[in-house]
C-alpha atoms as a PDB file:
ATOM      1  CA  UNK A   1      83.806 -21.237  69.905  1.00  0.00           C
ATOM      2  CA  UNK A   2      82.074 -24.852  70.318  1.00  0.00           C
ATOM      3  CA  UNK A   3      78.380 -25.428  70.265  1.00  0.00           C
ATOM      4  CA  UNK A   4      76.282 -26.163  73.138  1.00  0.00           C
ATOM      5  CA  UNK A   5      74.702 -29.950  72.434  1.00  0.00           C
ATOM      6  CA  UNK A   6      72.764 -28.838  75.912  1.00  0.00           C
ATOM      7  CA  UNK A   7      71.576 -25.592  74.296  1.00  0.00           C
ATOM      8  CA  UNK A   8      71.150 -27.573  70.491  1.00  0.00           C
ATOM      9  CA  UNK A   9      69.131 -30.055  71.968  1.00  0.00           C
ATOM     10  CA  UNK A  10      66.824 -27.858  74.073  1.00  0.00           C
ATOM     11  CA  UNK A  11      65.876 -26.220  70.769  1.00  0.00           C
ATOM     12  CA  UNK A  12      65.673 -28.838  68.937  1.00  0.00           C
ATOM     13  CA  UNK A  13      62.740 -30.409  71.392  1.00  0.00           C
ATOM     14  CA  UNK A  14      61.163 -26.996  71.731  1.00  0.00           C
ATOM     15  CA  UNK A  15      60.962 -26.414  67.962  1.00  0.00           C
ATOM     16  CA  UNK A  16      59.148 -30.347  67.605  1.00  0.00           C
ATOM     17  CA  UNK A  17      56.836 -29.857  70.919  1.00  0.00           C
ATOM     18  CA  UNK A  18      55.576 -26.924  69.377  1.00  0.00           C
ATOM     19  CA  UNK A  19      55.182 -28.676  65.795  1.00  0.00           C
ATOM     20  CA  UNK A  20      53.720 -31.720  67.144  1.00  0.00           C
ATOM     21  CA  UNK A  21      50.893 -29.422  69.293  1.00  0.00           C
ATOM     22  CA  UNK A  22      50.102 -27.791  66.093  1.00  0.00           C
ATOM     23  CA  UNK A  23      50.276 -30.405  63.206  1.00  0.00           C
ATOM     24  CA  UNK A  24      46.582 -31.764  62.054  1.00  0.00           C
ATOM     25  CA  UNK A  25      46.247 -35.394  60.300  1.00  0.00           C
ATOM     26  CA  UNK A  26      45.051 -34.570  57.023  1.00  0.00           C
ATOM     27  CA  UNK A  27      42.147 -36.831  55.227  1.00  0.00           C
ATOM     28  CA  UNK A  28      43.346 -40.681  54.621  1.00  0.00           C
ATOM     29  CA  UNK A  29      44.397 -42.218  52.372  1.00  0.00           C
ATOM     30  CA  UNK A  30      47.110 -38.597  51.076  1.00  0.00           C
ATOM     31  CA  UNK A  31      48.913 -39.344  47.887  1.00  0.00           C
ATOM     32  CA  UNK A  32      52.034 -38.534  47.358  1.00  0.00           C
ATOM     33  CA  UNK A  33      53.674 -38.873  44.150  1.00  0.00           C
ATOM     34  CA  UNK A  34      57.364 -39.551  43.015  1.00  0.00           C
ATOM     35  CA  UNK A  35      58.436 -36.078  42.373  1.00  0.00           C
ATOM     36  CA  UNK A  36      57.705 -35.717  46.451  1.00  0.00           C
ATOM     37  CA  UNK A  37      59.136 -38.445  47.140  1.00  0.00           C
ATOM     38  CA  UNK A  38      62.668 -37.500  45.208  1.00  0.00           C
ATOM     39  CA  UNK A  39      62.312 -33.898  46.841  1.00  0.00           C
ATOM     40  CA  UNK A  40      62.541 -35.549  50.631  1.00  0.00           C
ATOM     41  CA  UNK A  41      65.209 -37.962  49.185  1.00  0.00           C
ATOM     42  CA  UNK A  42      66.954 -34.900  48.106  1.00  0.00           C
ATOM     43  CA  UNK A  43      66.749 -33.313  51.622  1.00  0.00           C
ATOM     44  CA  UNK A  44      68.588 -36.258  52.951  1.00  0.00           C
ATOM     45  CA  UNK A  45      71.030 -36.131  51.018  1.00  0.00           C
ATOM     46  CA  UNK A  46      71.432 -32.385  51.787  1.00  0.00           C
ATOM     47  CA  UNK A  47      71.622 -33.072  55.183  1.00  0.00           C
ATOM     48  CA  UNK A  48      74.276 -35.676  55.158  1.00  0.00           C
ATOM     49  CA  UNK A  49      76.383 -33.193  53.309  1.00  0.00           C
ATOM     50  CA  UNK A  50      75.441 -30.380  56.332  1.00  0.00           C
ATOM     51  CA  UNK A  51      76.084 -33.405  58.139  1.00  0.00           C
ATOM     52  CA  UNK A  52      79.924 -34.340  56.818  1.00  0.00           C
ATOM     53  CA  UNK A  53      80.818 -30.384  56.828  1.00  0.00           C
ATOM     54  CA  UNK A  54      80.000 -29.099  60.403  1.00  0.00           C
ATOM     55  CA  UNK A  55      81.736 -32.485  61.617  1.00  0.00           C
ATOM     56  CA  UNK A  56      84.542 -31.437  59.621  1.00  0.00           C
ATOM     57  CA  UNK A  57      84.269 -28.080  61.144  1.00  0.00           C
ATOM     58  CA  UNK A  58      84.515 -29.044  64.568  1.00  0.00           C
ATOM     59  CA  UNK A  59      80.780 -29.196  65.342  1.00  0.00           C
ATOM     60  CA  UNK A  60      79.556 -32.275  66.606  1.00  0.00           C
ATOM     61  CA  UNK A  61      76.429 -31.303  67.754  1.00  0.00           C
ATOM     62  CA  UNK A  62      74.951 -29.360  65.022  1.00  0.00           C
ATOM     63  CA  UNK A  63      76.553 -32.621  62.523  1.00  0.00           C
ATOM     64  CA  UNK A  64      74.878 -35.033  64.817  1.00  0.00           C
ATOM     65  CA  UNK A  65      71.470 -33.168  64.504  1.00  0.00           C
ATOM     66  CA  UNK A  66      71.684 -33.031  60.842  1.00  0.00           C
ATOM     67  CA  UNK A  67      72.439 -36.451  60.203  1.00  0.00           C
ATOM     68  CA  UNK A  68      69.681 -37.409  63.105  1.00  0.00           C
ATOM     69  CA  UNK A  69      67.242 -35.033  60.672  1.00  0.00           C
ATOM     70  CA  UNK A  70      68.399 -37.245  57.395  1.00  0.00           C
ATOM     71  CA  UNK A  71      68.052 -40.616  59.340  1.00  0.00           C
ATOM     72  CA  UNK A  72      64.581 -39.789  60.457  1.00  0.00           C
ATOM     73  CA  UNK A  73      63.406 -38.766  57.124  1.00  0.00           C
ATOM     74  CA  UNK A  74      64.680 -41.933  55.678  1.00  0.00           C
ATOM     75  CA  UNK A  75      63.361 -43.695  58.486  1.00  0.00           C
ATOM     76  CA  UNK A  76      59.381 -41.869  57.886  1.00  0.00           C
ATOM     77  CA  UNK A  77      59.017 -42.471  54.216  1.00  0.00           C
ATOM     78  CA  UNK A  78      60.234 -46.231  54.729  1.00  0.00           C
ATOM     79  CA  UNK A  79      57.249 -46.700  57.080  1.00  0.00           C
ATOM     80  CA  UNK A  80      54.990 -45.133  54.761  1.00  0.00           C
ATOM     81  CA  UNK A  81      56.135 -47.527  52.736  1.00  0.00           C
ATOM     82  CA  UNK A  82      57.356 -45.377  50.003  1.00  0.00           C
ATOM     83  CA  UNK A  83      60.510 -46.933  49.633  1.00  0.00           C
ATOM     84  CA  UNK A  84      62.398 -50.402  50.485  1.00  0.00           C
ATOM     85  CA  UNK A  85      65.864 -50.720  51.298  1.00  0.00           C
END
């Protein structure tokens, strides 16, 4: 049976509508240390394995949104300026 990227995506903006009503800007200047750092660093590279083995499954969609999830976590700690490329 193949995924819905219709269906995927519908979720997927659902899930961040609701996250982005609820989320609260904490108190500037947050710190965040290495360790947190290597722990979202990690998640990437989680996802780009998730990423490699649904599209190797037959699953576009659900590879496309994990690799979409990997590239905008790189993409959020490089404008915090966390990390250079």
């Amino acid at each position: 049976m193949r995924e819905s990227a219709t269906e995927r995506t519908a979720k997927y903006i659902e899930i961040t509508t609701t996250s982005m009503k609820r989320l609260k800007i904490r108190d500037l200047p947050a710190t965040v240390n290495e360790t947190q750092v290597h722990y979202v660093l990690d998640l990437v590279r989680g996802y780009v394995k998730d990423a490699k083995h649904y599209a190797q499954k037959g699953k576009p969609a659900t590879s496309l949104a994990c690799v979409a999830y990997a590239e905008g976590l790189l993409d959020a700690i490089k404008f915090l300026e966390l990390v250079e490329f």
